[in-house]
Protein backbone atom coordinates (compact mmCIF):
# COMPACT_ATOMS: atom_id res chain seq x y z
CA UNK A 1 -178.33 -179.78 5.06
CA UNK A 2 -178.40 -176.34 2.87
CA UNK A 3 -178.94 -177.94 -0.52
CA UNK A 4 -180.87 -181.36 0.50
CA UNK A 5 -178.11 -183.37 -1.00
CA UNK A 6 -175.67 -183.80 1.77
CA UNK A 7 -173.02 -181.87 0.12
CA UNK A 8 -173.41 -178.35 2.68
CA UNK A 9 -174.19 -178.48 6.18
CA UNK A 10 -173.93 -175.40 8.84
CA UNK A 11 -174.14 -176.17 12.25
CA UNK A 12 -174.24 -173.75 15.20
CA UNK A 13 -173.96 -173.90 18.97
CA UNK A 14 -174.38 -172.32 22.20
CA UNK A 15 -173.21 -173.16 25.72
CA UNK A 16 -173.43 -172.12 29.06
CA UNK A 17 -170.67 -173.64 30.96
CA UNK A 18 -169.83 -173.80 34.75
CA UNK A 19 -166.08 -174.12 36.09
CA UNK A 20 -166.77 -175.88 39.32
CA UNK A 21 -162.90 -177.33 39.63
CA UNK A 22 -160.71 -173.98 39.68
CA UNK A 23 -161.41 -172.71 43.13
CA UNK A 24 -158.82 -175.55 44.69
CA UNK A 25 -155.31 -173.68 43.76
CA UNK A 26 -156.85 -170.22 45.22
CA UNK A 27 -157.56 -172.40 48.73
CA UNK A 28 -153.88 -173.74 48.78
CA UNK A 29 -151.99 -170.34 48.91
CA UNK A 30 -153.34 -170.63 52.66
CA UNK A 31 -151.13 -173.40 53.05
CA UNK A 32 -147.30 -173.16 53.96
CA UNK A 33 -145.06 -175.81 55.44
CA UNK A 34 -142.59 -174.60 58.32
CA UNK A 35 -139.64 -173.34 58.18
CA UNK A 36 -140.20 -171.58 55.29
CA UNK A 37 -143.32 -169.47 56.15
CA UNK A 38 -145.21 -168.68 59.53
CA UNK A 39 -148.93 -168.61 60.62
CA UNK A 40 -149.86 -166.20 63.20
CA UNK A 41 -153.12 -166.55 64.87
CA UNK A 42 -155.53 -163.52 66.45
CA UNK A 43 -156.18 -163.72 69.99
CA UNK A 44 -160.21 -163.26 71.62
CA UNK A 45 -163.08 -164.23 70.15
CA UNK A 46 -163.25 -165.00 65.85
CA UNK A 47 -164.67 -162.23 64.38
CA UNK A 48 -165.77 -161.24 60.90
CA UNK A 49 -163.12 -158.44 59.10
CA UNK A 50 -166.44 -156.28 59.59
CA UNK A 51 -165.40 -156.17 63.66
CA UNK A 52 -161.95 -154.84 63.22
CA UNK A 53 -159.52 -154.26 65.07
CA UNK A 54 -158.91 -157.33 66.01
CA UNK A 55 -156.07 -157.67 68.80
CA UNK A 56 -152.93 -159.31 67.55
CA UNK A 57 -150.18 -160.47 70.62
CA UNK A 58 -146.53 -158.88 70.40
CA UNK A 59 -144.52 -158.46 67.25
CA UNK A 60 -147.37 -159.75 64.70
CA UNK A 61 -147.64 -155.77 63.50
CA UNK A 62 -147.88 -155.45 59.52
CA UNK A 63 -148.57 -158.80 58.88
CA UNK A 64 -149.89 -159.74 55.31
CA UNK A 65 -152.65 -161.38 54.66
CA UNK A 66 -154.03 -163.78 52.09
CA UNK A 67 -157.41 -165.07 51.49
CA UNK A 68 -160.42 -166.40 49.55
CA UNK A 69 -163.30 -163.92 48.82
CA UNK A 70 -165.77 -164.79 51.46
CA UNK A 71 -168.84 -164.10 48.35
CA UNK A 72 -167.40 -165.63 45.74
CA UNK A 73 -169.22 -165.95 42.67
CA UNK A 74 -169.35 -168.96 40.41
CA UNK A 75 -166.78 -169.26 37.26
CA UNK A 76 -168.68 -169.31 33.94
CA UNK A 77 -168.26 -168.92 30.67
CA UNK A 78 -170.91 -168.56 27.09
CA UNK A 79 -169.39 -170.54 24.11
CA UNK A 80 -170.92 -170.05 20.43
CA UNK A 81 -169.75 -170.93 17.53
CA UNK A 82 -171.21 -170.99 13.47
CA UNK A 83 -169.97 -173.37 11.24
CA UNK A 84 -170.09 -173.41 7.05
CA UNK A 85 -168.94 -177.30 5.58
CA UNK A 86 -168.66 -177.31 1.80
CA UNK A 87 -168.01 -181.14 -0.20
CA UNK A 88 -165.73 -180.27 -2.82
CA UNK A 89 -164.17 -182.60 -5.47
CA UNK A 90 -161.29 -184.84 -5.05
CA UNK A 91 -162.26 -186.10 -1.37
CA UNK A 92 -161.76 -182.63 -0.06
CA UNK A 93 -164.03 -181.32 2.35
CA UNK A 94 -163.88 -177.26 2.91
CA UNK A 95 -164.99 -175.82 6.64
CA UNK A 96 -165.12 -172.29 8.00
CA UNK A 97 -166.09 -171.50 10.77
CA UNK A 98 -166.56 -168.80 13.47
CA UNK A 99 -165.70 -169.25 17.43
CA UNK A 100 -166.11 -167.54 20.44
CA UNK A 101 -166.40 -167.19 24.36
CA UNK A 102 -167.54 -164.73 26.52
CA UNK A 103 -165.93 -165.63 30.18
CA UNK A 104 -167.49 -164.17 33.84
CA UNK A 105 -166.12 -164.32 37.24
CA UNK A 106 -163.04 -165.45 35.75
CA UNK A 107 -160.64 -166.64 39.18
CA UNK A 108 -157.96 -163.85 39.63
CA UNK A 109 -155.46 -162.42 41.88
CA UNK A 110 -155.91 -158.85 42.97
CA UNK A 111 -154.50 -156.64 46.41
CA UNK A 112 -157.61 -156.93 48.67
CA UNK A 113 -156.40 -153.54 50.64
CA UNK A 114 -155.18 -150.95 48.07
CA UNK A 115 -153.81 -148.01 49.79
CA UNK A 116 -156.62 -145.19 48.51
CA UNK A 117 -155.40 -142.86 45.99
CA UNK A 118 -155.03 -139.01 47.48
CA UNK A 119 -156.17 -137.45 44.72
CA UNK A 120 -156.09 -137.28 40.55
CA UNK A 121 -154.59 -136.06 37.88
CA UNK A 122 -156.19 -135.54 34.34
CA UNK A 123 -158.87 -137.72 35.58
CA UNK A 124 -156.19 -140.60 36.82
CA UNK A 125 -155.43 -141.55 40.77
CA UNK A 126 -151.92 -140.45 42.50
CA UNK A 127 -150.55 -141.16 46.02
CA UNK A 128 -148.69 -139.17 47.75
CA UNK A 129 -147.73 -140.13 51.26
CA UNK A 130 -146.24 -136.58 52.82
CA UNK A 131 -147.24 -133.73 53.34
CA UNK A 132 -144.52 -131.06 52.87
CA UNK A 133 -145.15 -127.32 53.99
CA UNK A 134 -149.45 -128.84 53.76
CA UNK A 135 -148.45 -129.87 49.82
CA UNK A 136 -149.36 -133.66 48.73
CA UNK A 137 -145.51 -135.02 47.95
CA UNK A 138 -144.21 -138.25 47.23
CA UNK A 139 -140.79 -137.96 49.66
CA UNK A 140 -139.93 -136.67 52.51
CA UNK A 141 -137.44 -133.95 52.27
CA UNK A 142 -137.02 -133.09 55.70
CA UNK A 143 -139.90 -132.13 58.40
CA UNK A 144 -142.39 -133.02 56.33
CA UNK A 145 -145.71 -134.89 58.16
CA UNK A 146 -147.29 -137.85 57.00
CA UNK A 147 -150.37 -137.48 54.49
CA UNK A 148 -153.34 -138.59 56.53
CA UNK A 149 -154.97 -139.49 53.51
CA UNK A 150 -152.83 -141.94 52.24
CA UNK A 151 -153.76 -145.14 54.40
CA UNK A 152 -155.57 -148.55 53.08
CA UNK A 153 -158.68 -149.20 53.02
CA UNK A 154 -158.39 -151.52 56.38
CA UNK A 155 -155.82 -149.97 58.72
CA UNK A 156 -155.04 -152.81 60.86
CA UNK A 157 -153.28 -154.55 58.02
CA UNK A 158 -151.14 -154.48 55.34
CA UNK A 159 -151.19 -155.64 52.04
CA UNK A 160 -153.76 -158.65 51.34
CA UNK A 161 -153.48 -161.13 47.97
CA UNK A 162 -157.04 -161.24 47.45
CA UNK A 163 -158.31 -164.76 44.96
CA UNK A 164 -161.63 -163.75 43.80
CA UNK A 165 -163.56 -164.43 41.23
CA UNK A 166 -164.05 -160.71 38.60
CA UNK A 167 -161.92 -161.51 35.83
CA UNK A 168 -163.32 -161.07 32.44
CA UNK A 169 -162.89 -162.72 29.15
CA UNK A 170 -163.64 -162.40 25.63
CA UNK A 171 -162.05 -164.85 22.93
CA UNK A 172 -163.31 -164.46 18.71
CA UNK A 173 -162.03 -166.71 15.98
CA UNK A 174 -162.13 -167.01 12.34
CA UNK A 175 -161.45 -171.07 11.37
CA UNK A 176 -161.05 -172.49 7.85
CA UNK A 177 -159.58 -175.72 7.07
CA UNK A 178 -159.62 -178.10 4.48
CA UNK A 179 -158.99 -182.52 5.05
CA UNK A 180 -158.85 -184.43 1.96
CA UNK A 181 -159.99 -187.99 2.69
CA UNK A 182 -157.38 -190.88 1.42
CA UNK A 183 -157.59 -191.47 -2.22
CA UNK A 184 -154.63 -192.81 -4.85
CA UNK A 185 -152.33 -192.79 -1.57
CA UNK A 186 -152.70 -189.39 -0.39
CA UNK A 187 -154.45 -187.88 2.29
CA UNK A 188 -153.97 -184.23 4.26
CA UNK A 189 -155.26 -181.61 6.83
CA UNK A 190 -154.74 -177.80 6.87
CA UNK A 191 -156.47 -175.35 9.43
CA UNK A 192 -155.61 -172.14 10.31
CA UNK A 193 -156.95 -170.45 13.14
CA UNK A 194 -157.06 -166.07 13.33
CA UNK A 195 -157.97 -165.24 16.85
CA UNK A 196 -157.95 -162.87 19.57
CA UNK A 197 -157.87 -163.23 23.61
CA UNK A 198 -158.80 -160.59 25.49
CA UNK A 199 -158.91 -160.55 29.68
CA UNK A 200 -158.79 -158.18 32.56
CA UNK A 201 -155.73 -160.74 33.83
CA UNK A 202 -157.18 -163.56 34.94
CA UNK A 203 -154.57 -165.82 37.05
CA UNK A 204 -155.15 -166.82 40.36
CA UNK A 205 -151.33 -168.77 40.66
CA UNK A 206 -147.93 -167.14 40.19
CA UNK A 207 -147.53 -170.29 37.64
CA UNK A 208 -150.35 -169.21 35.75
CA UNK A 209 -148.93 -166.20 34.94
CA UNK A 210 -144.97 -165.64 33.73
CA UNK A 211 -145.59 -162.70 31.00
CA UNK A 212 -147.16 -159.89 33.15
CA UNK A 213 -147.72 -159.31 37.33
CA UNK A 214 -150.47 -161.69 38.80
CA UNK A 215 -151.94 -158.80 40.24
CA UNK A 216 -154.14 -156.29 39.05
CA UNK A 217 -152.36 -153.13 38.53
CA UNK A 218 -155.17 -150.27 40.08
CA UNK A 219 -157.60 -153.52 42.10
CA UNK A 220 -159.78 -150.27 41.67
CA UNK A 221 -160.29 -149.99 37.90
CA UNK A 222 -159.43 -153.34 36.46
CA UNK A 223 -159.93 -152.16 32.88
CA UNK A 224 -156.39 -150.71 33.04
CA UNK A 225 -155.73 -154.69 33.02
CA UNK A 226 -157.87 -155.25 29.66
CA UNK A 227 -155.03 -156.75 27.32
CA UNK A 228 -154.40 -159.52 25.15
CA UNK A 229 -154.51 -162.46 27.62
CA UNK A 230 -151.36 -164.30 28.13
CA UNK A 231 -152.33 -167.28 25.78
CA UNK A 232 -152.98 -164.89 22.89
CA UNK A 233 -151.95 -166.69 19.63
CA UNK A 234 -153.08 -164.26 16.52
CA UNK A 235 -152.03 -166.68 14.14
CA UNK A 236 -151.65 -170.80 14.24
CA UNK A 237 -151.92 -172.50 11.23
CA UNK A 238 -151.61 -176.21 11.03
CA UNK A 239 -151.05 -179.42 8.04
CA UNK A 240 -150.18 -182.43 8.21
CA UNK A 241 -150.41 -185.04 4.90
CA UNK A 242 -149.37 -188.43 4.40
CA UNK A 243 -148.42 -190.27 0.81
CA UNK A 244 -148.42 -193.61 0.62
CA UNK A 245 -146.25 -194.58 -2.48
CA UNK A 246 -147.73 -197.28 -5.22
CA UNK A 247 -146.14 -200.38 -5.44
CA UNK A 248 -142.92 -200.41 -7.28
CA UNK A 249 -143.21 -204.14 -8.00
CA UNK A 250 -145.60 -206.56 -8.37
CA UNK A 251 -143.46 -209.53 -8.23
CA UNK A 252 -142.95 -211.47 -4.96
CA UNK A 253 -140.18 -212.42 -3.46
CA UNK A 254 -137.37 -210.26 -1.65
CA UNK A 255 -137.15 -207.57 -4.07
CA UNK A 256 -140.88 -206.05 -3.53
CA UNK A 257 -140.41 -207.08 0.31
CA UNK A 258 -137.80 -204.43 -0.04
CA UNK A 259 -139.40 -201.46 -2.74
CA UNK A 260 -143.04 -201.92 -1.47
CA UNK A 261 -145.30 -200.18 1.16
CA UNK A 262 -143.42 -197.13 1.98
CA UNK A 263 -144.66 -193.92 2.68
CA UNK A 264 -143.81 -190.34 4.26
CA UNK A 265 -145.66 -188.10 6.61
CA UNK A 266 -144.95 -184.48 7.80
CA UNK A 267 -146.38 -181.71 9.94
CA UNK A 268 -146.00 -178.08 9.55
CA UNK A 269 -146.98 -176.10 12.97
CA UNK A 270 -147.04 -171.99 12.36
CA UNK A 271 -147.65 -170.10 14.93
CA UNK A 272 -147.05 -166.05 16.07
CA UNK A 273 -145.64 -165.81 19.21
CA UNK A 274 -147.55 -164.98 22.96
CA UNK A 275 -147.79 -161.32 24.61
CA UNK A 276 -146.19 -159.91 27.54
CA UNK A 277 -146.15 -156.87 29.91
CA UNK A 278 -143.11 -154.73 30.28
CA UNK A 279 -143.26 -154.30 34.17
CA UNK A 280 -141.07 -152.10 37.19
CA UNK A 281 -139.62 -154.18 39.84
CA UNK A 282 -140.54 -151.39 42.00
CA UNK A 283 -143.86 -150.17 42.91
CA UNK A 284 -142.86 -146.66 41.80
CA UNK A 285 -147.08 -145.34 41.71
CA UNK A 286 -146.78 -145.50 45.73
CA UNK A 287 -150.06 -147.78 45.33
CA UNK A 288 -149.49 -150.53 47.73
CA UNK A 289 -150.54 -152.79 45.35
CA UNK A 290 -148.66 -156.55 46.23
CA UNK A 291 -146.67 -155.26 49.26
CA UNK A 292 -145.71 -152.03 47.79
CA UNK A 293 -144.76 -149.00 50.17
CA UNK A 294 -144.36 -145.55 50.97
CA UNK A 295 -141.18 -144.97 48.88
CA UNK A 296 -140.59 -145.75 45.43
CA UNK A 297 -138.41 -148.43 46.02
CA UNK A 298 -140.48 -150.74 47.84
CA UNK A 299 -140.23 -154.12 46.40
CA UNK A 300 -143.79 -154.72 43.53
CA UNK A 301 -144.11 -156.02 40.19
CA UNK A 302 -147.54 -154.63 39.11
CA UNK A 303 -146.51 -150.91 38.02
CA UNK A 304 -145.54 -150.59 34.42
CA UNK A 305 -143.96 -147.92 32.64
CA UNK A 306 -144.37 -144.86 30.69
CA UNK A 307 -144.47 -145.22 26.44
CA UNK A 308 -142.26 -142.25 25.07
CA UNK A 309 -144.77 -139.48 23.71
CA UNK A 310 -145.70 -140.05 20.45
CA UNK A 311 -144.83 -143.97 20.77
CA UNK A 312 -147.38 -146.42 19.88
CA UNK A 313 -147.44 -150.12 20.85
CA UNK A 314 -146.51 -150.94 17.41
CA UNK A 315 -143.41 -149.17 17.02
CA UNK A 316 -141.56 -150.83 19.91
CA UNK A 317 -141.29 -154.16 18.12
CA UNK A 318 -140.26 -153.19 14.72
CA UNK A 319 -137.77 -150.91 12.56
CA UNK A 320 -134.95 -149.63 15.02
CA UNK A 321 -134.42 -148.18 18.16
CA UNK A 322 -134.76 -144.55 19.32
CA UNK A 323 -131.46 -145.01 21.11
CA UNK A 324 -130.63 -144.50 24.56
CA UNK A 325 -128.40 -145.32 27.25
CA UNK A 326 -129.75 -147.92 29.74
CA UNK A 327 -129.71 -147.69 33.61
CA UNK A 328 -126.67 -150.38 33.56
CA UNK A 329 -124.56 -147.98 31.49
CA UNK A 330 -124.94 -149.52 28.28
CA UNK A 331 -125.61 -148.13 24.88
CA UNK A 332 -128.12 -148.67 21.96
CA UNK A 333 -127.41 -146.99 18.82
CA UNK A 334 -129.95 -145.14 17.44
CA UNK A 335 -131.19 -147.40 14.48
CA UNK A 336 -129.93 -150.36 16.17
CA UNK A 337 -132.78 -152.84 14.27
CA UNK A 338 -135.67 -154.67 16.16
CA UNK A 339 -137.06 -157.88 16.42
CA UNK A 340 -133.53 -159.89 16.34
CA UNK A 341 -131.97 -162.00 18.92
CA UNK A 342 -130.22 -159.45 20.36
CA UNK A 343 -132.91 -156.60 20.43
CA UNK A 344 -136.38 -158.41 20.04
CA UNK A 345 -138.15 -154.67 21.38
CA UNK A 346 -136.70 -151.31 21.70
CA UNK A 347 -136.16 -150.72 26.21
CA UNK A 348 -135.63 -147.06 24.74
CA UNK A 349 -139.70 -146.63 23.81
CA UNK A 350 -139.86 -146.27 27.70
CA UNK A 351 -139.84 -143.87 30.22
CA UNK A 352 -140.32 -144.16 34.17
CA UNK A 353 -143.68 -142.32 35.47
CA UNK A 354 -143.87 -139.56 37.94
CA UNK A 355 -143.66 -141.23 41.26
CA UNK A 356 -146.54 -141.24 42.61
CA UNK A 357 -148.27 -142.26 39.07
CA UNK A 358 -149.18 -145.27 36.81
CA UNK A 359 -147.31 -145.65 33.86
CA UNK A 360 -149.38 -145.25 30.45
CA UNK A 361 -147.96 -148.80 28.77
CA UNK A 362 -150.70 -151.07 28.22
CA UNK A 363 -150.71 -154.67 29.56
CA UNK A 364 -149.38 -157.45 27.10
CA UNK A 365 -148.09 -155.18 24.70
CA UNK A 366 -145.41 -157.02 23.37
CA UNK A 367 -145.19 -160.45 21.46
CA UNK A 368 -142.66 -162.60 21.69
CA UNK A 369 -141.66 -164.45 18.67
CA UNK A 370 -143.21 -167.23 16.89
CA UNK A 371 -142.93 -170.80 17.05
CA UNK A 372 -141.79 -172.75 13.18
CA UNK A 373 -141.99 -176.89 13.70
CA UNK A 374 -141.70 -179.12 11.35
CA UNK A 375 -141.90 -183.39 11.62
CA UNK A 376 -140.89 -185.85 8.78
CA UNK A 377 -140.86 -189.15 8.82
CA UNK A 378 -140.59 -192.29 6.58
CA UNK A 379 -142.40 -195.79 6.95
CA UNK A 380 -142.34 -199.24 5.75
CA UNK A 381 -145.00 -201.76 5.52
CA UNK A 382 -144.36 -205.45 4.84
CA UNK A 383 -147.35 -207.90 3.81
């Protein structure tokens, strides 16, 4: 109580919270229910992956493998938060406020047996799986040997969807809002929220994430994963009000059973809209990363692709399009405008990489559009 009279009060906070109920969905992607997927046991004694190779019967080569990380540490997460209430007049009560989070050994998805990068280029990783005339190349064009340095980490498998806990989060918030208590028949609430997500992708389900690839694009530098998380909302602002009309009578009877006690109520809900990741369905980097192979066309969805030089994230979203014509055939005009129904980003801002490479686009880069709702309604009270 700032002023000793009851009319200011700031309150702060601190947490340290422990997620001990997450851990269950990472456990179930062990599970799988015949015919539709197949368990293959080792033969000889159980051994820890330490003891490799273990012996496998017949036909079981290049099976994947998915697991829980044997030393996995617990979820947690700091909260803090500094709040500012003011009493104004008219039963209206003023509040800002700041929030935040700092989240550790966030649960996540990542490939537990990268293939190891053969070398670098301006200080980033490539893989190239031939070797053509003794030159690191990314295909084969004919009598060209295989690059004994591109192999996984553990040989006697393939790729392995990894649930461990080394996601990072960090979550700030500006919060002002104002409620004005009931008084001659009106009452309201307005808060708006300015905010920011950030995570090294954090999902440890396929339903947890729709926007960008579960997994981690390089498992050996997760900050090329830092990005707005998923659930990023920049903007939400909030009101709702209700007015409770005076009587129009004060007679009995029908006629004020019929004019008297009504009232409206409505809710605005503002909102920007979420990010997402603009992705290749192939894994075109050669990095193994979620079953990924030796040729650019092997089935991923972690790689992502080039920005044009000279783009920036925010001129794929707004003014119009560089023009281009699109692997299907089709055509966008230069100047073609963005952010409508037909054209919400500009496909022409992007490039593919050098096989063999990451692409340069950021995760999350794009927002999808925001979210307008309104709700009205009218009541009636009888007495």
């Amino acid at each position: 109580d700032v002023m000793g009279n009851g009319k200011t009060a700031v309150r702060g906070g601190f947490a340290l919270l422990y997620d001990v109920g997450n851990v269950a969905g990472a456990l179930q992607q062990g599970i799988c229910t015949p015919p539709f997927c197949n368990t293959s046991a080792t033969s000889g004694t159980p051994a820890p992956l330490t003891s490799l190779p273990l012996v496998f019967s017949a036909g079981l080569a290049s099976k994947a493998l998915k697991g829980l990380d044997w030393n996995l540490q617990q979820p947690h997460m700091m909260q803090y938060n500094l709040t500012v209430q003011r009493q104004l007049p008219w039963s209206i009560a003023a509040t800002l406020a700041y929030g935040g989070s700092r989240g550790l050994n966030l649960m996540q998805t990542t490939e537990g047996n990268p293939i190891l990068p053969t070398g670098t280029s301006n200080g980033f990783p490539i893989w190239q799986p031939f070797l053509c005339s003794g030159v690191a190349s990314t295909t084969n064009t004919g009598g060209c040997a295989a690059n004994p340095a591109y192999v996984r980490i553990n040989q006697n498998f393939t790729t392995y969807e990894l649930h461990t806990a080394a996601a990072d989060s960090w979550y700030n918030s500006l919060q002002f809002g104002l409620v004005k208590r009931m008084s001659k028949g009106l009452q309201f609430q307005s808060s708006y929220t300015r905010s920011r997500v950030i995570d090294t992708n954090g999902s440890q389900l396929g339903g947890d994430n729709q926007a960008s690839s579960v997994m981690l694009e390089n498992p050996s530098n997760e900050r090329l994963d830092r990005g707005l998380a998923n659930f990023n909302v920049t903007h939400n602002w909030q009101f709702n009000t209700l007015y409770q009309f005076p009587d129009f009578t004060h007679q009995g009877g029908v006629l004020a059973a019929f004019v008297n006690g009504w009232g409206v109520n409505g809710i605005v809900s503002l909102q920007t809209g979420m990010p997402f990741t603009p992705t290749l369905s192939t894994n075109r980097s050669l990095s193994g990363v979620n079953g990924g192979g030796a040729t650019p066309g092997a089935s991923s969805t972690a790689d992502r692709p080039n920005l044009l030089p000279g783009v920036s994230p925010a001129d794929i979203m707004h003014g119009g399009s560089r023009g281009c014509t699109l692997s299907d055939g089709s055509t966008i005009a230069a100047g073609t405008p963005l952010g409508t129904q037909t054209l919400w980003y500009d496909p022409c801002a992007f490039t593919f990489p050098v096989a063999g490479t990451l692409g340069n686009a950021g995760r999350d880069i794009l927002v999808g559009p925001g979210i307008a709702n309104v709700d009205f309604s009218a009541t009636k009270g009888t007495r």
